[in-house]
Protein backbone atom coordinates (compact mmCIF):
# COMPACT_ATOMS: atom_id res chain seq x y z
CA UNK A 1 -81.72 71.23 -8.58
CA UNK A 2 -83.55 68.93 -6.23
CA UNK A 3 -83.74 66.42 -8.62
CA UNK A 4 -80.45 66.36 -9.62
CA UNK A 5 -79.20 65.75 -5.72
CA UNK A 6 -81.40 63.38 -5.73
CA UNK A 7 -80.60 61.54 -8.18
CA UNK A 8 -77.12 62.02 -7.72
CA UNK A 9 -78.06 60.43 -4.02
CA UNK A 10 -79.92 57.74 -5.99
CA UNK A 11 -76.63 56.42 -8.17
CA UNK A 12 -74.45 56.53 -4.99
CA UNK A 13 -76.94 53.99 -3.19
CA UNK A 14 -76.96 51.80 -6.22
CA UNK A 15 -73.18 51.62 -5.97
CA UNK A 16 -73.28 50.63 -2.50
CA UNK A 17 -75.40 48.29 -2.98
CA UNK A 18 -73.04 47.03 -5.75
CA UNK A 19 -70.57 46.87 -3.96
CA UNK A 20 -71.91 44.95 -0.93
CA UNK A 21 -72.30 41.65 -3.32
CA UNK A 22 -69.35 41.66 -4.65
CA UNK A 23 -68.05 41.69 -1.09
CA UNK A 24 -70.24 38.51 -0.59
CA UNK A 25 -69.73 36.19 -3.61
CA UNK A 26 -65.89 36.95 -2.59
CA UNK A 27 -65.88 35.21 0.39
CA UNK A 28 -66.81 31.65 -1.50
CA UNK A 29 -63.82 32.28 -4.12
CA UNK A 30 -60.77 30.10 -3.83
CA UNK A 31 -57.82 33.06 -2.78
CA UNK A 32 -55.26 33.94 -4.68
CA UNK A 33 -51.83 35.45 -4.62
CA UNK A 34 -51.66 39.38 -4.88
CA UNK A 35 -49.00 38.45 -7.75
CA UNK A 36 -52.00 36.24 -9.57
CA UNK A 37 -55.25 38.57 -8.92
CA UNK A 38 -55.25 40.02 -12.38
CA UNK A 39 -54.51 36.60 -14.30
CA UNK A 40 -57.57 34.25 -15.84
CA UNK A 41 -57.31 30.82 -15.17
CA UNK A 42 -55.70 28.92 -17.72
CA UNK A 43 -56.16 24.75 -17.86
CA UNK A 44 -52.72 22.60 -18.18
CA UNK A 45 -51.96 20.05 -20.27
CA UNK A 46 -50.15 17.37 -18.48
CA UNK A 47 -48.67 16.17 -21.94
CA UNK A 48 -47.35 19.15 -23.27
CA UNK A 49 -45.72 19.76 -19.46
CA UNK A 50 -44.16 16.33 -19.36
CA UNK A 51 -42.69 16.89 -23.25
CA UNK A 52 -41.34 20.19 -21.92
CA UNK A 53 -39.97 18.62 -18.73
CA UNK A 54 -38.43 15.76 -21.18
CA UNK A 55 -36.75 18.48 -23.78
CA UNK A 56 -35.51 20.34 -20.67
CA UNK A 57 -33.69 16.88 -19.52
CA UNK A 58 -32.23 16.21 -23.23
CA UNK A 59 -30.86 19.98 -23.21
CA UNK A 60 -29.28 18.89 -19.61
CA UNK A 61 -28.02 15.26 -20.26
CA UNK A 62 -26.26 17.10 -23.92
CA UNK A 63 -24.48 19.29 -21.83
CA UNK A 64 -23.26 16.53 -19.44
CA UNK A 65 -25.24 18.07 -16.45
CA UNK A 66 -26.70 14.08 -16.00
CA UNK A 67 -28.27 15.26 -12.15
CA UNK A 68 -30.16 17.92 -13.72
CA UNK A 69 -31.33 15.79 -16.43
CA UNK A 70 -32.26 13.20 -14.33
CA UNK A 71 -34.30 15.51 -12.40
CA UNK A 72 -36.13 16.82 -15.54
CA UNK A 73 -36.78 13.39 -16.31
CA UNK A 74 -38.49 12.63 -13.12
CA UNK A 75 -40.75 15.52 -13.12
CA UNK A 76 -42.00 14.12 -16.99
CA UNK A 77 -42.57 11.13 -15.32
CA UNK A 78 -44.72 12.01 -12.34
CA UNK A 79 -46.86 14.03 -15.15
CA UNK A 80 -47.02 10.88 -17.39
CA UNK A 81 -46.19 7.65 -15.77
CA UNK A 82 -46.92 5.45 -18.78
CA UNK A 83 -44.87 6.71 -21.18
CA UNK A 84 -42.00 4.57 -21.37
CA UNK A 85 -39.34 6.71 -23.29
CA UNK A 86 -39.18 9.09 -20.15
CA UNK A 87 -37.98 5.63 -17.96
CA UNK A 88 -35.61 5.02 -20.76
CA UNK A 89 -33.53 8.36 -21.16
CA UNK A 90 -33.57 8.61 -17.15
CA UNK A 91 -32.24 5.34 -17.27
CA UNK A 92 -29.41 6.50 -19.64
CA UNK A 93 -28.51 9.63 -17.14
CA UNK A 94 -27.94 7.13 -14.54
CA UNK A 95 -25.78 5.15 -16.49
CA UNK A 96 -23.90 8.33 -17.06
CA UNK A 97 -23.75 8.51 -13.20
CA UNK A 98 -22.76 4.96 -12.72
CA UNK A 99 -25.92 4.63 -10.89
CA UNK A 100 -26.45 1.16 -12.44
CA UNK A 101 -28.55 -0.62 -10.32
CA UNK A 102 -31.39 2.29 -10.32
CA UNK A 103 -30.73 2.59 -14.00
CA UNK A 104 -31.87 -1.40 -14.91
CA UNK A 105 -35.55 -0.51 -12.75
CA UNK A 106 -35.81 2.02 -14.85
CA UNK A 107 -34.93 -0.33 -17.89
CA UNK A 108 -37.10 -3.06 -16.50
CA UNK A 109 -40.20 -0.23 -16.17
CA UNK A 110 -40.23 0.51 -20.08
CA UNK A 111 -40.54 -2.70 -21.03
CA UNK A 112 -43.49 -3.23 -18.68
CA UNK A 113 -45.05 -0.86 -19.90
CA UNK A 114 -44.77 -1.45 -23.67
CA UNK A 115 -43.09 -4.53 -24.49
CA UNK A 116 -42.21 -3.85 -27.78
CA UNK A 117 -40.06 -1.08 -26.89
CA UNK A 118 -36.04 -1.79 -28.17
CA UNK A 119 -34.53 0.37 -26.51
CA UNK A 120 -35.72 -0.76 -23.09
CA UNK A 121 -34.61 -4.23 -23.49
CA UNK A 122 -31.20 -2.64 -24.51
CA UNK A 123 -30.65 -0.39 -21.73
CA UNK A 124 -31.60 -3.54 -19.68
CA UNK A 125 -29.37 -5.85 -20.93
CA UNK A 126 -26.36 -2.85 -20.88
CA UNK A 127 -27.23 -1.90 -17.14
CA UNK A 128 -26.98 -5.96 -16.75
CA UNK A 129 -23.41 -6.37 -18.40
CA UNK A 130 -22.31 -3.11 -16.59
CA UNK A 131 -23.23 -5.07 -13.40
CA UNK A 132 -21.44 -7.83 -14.30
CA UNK A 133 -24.68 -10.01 -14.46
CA UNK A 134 -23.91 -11.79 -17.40
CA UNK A 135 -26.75 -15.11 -18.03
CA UNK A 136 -29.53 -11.92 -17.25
CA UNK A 137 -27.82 -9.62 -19.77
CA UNK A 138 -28.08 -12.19 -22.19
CA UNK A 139 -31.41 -12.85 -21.37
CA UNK A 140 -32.64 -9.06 -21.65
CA UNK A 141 -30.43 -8.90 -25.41
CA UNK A 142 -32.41 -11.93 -26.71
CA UNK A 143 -35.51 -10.00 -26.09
CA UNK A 144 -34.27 -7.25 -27.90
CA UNK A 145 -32.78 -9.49 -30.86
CA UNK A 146 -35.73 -10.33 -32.80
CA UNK A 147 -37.04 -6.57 -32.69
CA UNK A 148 -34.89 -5.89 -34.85
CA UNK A 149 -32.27 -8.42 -35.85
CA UNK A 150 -29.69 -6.24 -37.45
CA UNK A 151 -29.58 -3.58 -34.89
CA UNK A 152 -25.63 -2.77 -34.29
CA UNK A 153 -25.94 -2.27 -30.60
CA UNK A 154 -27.82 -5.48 -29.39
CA UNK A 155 -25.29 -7.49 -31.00
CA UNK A 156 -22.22 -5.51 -29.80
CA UNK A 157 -23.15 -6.09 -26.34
CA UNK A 158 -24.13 -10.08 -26.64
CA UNK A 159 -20.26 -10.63 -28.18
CA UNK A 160 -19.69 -8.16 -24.94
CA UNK A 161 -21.37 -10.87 -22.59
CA UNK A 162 -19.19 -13.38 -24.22
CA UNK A 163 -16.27 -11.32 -23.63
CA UNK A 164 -16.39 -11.17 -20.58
CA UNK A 165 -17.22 -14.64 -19.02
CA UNK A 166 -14.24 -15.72 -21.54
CA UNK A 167 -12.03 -13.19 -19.60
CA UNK A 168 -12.86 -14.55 -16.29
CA UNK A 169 -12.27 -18.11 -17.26
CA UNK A 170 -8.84 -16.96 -18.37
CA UNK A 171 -8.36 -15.05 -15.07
CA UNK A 172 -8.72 -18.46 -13.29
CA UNK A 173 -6.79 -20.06 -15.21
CA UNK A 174 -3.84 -18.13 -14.65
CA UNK A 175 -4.80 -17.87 -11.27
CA UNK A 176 -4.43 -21.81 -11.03
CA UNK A 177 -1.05 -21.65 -13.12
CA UNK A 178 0.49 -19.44 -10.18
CA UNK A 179 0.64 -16.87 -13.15
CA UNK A 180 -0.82 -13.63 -11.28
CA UNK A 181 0.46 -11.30 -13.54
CA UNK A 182 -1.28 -12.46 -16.39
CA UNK A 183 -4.17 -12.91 -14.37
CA UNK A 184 -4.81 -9.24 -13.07
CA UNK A 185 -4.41 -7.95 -16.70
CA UNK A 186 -6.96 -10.60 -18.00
CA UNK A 187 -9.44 -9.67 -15.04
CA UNK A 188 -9.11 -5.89 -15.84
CA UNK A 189 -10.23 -6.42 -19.24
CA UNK A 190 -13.47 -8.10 -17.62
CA UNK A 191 -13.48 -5.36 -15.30
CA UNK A 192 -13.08 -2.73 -17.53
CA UNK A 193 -16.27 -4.35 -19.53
CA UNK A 194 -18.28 -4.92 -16.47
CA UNK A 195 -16.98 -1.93 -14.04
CA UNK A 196 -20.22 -2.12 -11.87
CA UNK A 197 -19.64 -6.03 -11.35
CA UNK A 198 -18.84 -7.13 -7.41
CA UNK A 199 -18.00 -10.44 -8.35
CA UNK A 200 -15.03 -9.19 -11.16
CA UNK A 201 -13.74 -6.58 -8.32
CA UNK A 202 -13.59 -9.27 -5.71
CA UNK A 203 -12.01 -11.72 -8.09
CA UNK A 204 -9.40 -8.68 -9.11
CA UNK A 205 -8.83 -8.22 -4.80
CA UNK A 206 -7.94 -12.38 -4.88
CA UNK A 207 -5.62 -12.05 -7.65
CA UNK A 208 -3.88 -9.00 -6.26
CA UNK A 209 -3.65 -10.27 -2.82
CA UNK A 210 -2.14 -13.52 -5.12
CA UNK A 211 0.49 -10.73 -6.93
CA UNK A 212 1.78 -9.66 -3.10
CA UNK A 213 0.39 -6.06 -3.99
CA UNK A 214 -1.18 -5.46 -0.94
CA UNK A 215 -1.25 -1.62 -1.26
CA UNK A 216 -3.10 -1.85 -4.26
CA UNK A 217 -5.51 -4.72 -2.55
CA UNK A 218 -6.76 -2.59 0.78
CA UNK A 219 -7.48 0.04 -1.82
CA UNK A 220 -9.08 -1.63 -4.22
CA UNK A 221 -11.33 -3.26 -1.18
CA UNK A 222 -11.92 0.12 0.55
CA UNK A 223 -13.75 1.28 -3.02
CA UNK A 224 -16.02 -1.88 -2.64
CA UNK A 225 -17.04 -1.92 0.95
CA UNK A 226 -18.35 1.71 0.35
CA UNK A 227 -21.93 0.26 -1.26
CA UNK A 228 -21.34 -3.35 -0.11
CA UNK A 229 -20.54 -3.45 3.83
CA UNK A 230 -22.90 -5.96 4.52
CA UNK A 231 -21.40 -8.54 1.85
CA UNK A 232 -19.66 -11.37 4.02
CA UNK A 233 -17.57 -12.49 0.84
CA UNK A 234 -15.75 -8.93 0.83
CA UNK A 235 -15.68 -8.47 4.26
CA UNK A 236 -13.67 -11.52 4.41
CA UNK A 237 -11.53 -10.50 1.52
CA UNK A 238 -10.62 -6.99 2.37
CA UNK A 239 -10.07 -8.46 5.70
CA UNK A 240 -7.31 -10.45 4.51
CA UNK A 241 -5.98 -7.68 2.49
CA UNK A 242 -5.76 -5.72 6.01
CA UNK A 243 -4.04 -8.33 7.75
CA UNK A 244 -1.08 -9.37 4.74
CA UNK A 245 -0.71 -5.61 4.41
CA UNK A 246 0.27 -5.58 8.05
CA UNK A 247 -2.89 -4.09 10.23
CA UNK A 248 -3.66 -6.48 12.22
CA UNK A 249 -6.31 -4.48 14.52
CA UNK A 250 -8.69 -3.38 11.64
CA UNK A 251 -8.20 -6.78 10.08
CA UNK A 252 -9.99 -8.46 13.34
CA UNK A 253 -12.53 -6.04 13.08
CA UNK A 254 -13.59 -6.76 9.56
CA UNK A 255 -13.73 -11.12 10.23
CA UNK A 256 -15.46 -10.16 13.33
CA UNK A 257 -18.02 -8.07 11.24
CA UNK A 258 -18.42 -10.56 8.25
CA UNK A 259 -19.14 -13.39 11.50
CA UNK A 260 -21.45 -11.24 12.97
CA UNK A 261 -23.67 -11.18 9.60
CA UNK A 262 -22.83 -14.84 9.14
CA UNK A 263 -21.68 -16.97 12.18
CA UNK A 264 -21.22 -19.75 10.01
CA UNK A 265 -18.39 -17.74 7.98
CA UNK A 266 -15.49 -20.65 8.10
CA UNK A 267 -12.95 -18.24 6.42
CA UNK A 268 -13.23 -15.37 8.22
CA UNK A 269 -13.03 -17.78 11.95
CA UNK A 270 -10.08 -19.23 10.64
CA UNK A 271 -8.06 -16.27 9.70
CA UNK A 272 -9.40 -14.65 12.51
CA UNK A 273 -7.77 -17.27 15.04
CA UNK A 274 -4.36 -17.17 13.41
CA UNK A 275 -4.37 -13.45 13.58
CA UNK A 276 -4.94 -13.65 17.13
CA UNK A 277 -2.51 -16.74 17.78
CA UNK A 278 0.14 -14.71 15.76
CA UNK A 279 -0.37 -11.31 17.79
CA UNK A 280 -0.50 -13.37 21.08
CA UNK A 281 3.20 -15.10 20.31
CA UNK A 282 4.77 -12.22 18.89
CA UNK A 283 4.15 -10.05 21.96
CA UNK A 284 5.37 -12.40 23.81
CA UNK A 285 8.58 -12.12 21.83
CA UNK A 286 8.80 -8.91 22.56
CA UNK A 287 8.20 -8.98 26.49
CA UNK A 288 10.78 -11.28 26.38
CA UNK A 289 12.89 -9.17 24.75
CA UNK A 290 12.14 -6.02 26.92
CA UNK A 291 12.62 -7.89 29.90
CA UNK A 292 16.14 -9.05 28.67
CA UNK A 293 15.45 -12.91 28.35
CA UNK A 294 17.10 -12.66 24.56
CA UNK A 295 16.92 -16.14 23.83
CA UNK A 296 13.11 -16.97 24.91
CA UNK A 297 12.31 -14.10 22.85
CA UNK A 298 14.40 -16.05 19.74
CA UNK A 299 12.34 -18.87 20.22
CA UNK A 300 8.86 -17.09 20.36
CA UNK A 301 9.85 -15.19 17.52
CA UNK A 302 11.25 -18.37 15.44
CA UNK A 303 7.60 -20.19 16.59
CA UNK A 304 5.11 -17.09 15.11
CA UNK A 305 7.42 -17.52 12.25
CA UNK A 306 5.71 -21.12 11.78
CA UNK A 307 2.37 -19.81 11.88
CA UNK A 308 1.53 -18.05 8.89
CA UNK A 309 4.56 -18.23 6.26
CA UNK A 310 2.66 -16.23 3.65
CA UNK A 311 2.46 -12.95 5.73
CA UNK A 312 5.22 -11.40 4.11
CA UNK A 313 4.68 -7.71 6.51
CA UNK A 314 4.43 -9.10 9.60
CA UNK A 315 7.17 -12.07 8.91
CA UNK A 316 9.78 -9.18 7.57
CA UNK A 317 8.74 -7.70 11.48
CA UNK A 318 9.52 -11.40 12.92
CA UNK A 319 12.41 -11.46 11.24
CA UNK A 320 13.71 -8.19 11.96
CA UNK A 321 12.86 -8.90 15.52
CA UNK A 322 14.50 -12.14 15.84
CA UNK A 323 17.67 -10.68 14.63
CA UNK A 324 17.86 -8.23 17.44
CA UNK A 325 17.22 -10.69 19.73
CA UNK A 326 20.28 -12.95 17.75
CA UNK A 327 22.43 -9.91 18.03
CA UNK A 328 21.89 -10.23 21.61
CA UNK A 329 23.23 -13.66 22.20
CA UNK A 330 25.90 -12.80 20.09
CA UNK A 331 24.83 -14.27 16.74
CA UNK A 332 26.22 -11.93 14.76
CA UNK A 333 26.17 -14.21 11.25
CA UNK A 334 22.46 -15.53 12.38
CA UNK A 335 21.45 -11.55 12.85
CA UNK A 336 22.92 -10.93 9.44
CA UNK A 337 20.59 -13.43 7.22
CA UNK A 338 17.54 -12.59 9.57
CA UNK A 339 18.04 -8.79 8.56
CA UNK A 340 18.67 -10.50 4.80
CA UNK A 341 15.49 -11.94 5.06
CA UNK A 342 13.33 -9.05 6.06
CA UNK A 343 14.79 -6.58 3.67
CA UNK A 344 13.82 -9.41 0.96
CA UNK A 345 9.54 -9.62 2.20
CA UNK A 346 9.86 -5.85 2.60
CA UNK A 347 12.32 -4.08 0.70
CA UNK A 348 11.17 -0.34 2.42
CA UNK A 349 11.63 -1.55 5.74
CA UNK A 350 14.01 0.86 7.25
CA UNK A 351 14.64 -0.54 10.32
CA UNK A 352 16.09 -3.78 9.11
CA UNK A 353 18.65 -1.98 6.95
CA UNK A 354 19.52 -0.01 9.75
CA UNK A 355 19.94 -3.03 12.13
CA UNK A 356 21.84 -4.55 9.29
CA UNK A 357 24.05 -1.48 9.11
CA UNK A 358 24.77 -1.88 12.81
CA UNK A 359 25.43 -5.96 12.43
CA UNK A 360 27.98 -5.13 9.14
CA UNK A 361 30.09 -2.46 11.32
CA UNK A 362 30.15 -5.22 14.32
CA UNK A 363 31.25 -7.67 11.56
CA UNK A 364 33.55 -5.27 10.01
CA UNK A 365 31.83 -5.18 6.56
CA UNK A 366 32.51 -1.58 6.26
CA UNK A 367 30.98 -1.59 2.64
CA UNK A 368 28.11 -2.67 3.21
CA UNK A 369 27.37 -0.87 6.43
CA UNK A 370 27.86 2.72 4.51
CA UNK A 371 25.42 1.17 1.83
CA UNK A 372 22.76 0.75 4.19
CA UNK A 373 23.22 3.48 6.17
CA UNK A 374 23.02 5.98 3.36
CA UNK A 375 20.19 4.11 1.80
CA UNK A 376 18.36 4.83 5.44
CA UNK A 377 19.78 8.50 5.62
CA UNK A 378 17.74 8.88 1.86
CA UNK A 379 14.84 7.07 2.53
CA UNK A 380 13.82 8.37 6.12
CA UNK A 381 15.96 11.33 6.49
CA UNK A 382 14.95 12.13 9.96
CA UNK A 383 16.44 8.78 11.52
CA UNK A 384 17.91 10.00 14.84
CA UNK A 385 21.71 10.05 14.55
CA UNK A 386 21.68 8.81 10.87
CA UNK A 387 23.80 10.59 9.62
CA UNK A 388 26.39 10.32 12.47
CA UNK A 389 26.25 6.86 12.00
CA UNK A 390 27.13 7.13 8.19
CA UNK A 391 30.12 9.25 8.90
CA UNK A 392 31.38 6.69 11.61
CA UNK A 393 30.54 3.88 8.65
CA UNK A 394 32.63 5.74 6.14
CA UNK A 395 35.78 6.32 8.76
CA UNK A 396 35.70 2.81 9.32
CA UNK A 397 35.91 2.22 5.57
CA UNK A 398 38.62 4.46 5.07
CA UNK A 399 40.66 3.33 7.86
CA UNK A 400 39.99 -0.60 6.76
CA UNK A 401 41.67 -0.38 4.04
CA UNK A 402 44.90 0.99 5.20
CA UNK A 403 47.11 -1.86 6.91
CA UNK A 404 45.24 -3.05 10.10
CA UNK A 405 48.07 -2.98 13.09
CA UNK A 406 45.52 -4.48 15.31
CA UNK A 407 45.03 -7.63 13.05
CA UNK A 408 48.59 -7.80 12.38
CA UNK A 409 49.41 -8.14 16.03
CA UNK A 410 46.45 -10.11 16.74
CA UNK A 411 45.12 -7.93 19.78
CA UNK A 412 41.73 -6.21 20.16
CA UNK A 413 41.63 -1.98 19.26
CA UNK A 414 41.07 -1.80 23.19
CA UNK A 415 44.84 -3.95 24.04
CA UNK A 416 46.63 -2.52 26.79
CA UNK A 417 50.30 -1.52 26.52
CA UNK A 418 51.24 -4.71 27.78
CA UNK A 419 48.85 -6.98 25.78
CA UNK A 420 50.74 -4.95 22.86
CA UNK A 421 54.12 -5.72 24.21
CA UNK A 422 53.19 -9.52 24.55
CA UNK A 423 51.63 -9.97 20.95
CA UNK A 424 54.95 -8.24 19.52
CA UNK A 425 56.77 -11.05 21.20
CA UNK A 426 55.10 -13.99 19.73
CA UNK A 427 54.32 -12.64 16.21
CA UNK A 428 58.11 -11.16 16.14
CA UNK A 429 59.24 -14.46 17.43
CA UNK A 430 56.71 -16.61 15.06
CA UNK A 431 58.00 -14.28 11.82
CA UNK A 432 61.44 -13.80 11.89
CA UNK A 433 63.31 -14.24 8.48
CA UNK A 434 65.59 -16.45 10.54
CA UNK A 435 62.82 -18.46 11.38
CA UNK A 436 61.07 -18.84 7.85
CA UNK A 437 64.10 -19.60 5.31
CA UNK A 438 62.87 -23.14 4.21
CA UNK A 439 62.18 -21.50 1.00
CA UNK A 440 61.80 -18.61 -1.23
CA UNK A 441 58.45 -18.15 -0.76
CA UNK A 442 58.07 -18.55 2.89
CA UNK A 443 61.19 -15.96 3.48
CA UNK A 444 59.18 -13.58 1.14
CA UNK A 445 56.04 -13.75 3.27
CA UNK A 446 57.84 -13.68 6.30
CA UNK A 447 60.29 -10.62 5.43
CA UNK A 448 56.93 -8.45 4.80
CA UNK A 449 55.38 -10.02 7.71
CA UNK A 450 57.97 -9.19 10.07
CA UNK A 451 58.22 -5.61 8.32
CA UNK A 452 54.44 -5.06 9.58
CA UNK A 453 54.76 -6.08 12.86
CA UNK A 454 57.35 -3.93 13.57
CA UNK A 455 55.35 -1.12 11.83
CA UNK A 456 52.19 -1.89 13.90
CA UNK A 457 54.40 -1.70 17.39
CA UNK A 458 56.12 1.18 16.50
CA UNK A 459 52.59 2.98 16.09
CA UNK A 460 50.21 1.06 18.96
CA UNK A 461 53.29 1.13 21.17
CA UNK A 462 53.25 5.16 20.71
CA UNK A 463 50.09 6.55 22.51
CA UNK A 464 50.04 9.73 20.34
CA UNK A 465 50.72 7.67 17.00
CA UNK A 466 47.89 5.65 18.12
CA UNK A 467 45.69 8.02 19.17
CA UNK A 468 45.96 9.62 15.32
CA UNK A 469 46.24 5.89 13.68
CA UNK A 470 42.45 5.17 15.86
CA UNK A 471 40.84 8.65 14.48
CA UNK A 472 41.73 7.49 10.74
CA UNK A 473 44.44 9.20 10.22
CA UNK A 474 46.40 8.22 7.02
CA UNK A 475 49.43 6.21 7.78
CA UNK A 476 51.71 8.63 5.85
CA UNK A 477 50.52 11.00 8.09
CA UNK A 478 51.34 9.72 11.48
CA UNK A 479 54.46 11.05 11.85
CA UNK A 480 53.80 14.76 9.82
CA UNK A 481 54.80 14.27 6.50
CA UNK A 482 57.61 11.22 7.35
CA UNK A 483 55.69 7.71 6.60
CA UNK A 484 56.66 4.12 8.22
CA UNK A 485 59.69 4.01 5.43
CA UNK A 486 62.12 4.52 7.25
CA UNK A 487 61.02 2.01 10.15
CA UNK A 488 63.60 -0.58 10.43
CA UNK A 489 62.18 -3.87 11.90
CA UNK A 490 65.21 -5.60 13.34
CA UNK A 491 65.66 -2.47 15.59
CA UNK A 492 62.73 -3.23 17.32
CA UNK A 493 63.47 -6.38 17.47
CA UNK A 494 66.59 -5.97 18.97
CA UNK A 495 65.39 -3.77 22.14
CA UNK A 496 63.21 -6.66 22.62
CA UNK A 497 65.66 -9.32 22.39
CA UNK A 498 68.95 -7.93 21.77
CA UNK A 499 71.81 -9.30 19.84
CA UNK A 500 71.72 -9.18 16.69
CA UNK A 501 69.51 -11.72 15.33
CA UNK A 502 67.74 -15.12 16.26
CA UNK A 503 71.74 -16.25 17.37
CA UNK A 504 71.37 -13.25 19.58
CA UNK A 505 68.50 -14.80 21.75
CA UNK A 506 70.50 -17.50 23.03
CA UNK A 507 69.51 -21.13 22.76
């Protein structure tokens, strides 16, 4: 029994003890996670990682997810940075993102590192054409040409090189020809080939700015300047875009930008003083015009018409302008073909047809007036009074084209009842039959003539006939349901002059 406890007390100190060095030789071991205590260390191969990391990125870049793929890609390549076919398929993600810059270093890199590698050279001389970098495409191709001289896609893309520089020639051609039309579909074609080119998409902003389609211009720039701010050419270009398309302020700001990177920038200090010089005169145009001095402001407008004849927006504004200021001085006919001339640079511009509408009804062009004024009621329905304006146009129509008594008499519609009295006197006088019986003709013209003015005093001389003949009322109408018929013309002329004819007046 003694024995036993003892030895029993002898296999509990030996565990102890046990257990005391493996406390020790712990301490010097490198720790681990409590998720990782129960698994052996097993060694990597940085091959098989990278091949896995690589088939992970094909799986991606077949499914279209290119970000993923290129990200798979990466990781093979930080496990093995000499293998060139990893540079190569990242390359041909970022194509797929239209990341074609960082695509051709990765191009560049496989043929660095193994020189006989096609597919390098290929990718090189496609990133190349993509960017529109035509003598180093070619150059990249060539390498790749006697690698294998039959190979489909190396010689697709050389006749692709040639393609394109063909298609710009063309482009300028037309260009020179005043053809811009055929020019902006020749320079898509390049564009489509080379869609990563800065060169093609400036040439394409020229040629539209050549076209007049300046919408399509400040966008077209605005897709540029996002990854080329800093290039002087396009500042200058989407500048001028800016400024033709009629703003002025953010025009400044771009050919003060493209100076500021290059003082020296002729273009963009030219353009940038005639912006100025045309802001400067055309405001003060229109303090003249506030300020009521109509006929300075003509003259400033008619001079910031000189400066720039190719701004179509802001001459349409000029002209516009000028007209109101013609309108003024009572140039009604000058107005007119000012208004003409705006609508013509800017067929959208609203506030010419209305001022037109407003000169035609002050010229009496009824027609034309209701035209314009219901083009402006459809275009910009909210036009204050627009539609008041259109109903006024088409009363004036309808009444215009019943007999005019105010014509006939020769008075204004504002005549006084005396002024009305007077002019039925001399046009009475100046058309009796008696008067006018040299021949047949003449005593036709003047029986129908004197007929009329006898019908336009009986109404104008009758305040409530007048009253109904101003608000458009038909002439049928003035009298109920009894027209002028009836209306005999020598009456009249009798209680004017009495007797009973010209005898009647004595001599």
């Amino acid at each position: 029994y003694q024995r036993r406890v003892m030895g029993v007390d002898l296999c509990l100190c030996v565990e102890a003890v046990r257990g005391l060095w493996l406390l020790d030789t712990m301490k010097d071991a490198p720790e681990k996670s409590d998720d990782s205590q129960d698994e052996e260390m097993v060694d990597v191969d940085p091959a098989a990682e990278a091949e896995a990391a690589k088939n992970r990125g094909n799986e991606e870049y077949k499914k279209g997810s290119y970000r993923d793929a290129v990200r798979h890609y990466s990781q093979a390549i930080d496990l093995r940075p000499q293998e060139p076919s990893y540079y190569a398929n990242r390359a041909a993600a970022k194509l797929m993102l239209k990341d074609y810059d960082s695509a051709l270093q990765d191009s560049l890199k496989t043929t660095e590192l193994d020189p006989t590698y096609l597919k390098g050279y290929q990718r090189a001389g496609r990133c190349y054409l993509l960017l529109g970098k035509l003598e180093e495409a070619k150059a990249q191709l060539m390498k790749a040409l006697p690698l294998e001289p039959t190979n489909k896609t190396t010689k697709d893309d050389l006749k692709a090189v040639t393609q394109v520089a063909v298609l710009k020639e063309q482009a300028d051609r037309y260009l020179n020809q005043n053809e811009p039309m055929r020019a902006l579909s020749t320079i898509q074609q390049a564009l489509d080939i080379s869609p990563g080119s800065l060169e093609i998409g400036v040439k394409r902003l020229q040629i539209l700015l050549a076209a007049k389609k300046y919408d399509q211009a400040v966008q077209a720039s605005a897709d540029l300047i996002h990854d080329n701010a800093q290039n002087t050419e396009l500042l200058f270009w989407r500048g001028k875009a800016l400024y033709l398309n009629g703003n002025q302020a953010m025009a400044v700001k771009h050919f003060q930008e493209a100076l500021r990177l290059d003082p020296d920038d002729t273009k963009s200090r030219t353009l940038l003083k005639k912006v100025k010089q045309l802001e400067t005169v055309k405001n003060q145009g229109n303090e003249a015009f506030k300020s009521g001095q109509s006929q300075e402001a003509y003259d400033l407008y008619s001079q910031a018409l000189a400066i720039d004849p190719d701004n179509a927006s802001m001459n349409a504004t000029l002209y516009c302008n000028r007209a109101a200021a013609a309108q003024k001085l009572g140039k009604k006919e000058e107005a007119l073909a000012d208004c003409n001339q705006a609508i013509e640079l800017n067929e959208d511009y609203t506030k010419a047809y209305l001022r037109r509408a407003t000169i035609e009804m002050a010229l009496e062009q009824y027609e034309e007036a209701v035209r314009d004024f219901d083009k402006v009621a459809k275009m910009e329905p909210d036009t204050p009074g627009i539609n008041q304006r259109l109903r006024e146009a088409t009363l004036e129509l309808k009444k215009s084209k019943r007999k005019d008594y105010y014509k006939i008499l020769e008075v204004s519609k504002t005549a006084s009842d005396d002024e009305i009295k007077k002019a039925y006197r001399k046009m009475a006088l100046k058309w009796h039959p008696d008067k006018n019986n040299e021949n047949e003709e003449q005593k036709v013209l003047a029986d129908k003539m004197f007929k009329d003015i006898g019908e336009a005093y009986a109404v104008l001389s009758d305040k409530q006939k007048r009253d109904r003949y101003d608000s458009g009322v038909d002439l049928e109408d003035l009298d109920g349901h009894r027209g002028h018929g009836g209306i005999d013309p020598t009456e009249i002329f009798q209680m004017f002059f009495g007797g009973g004819g010209m005898g009647g007046m004595g001599g």
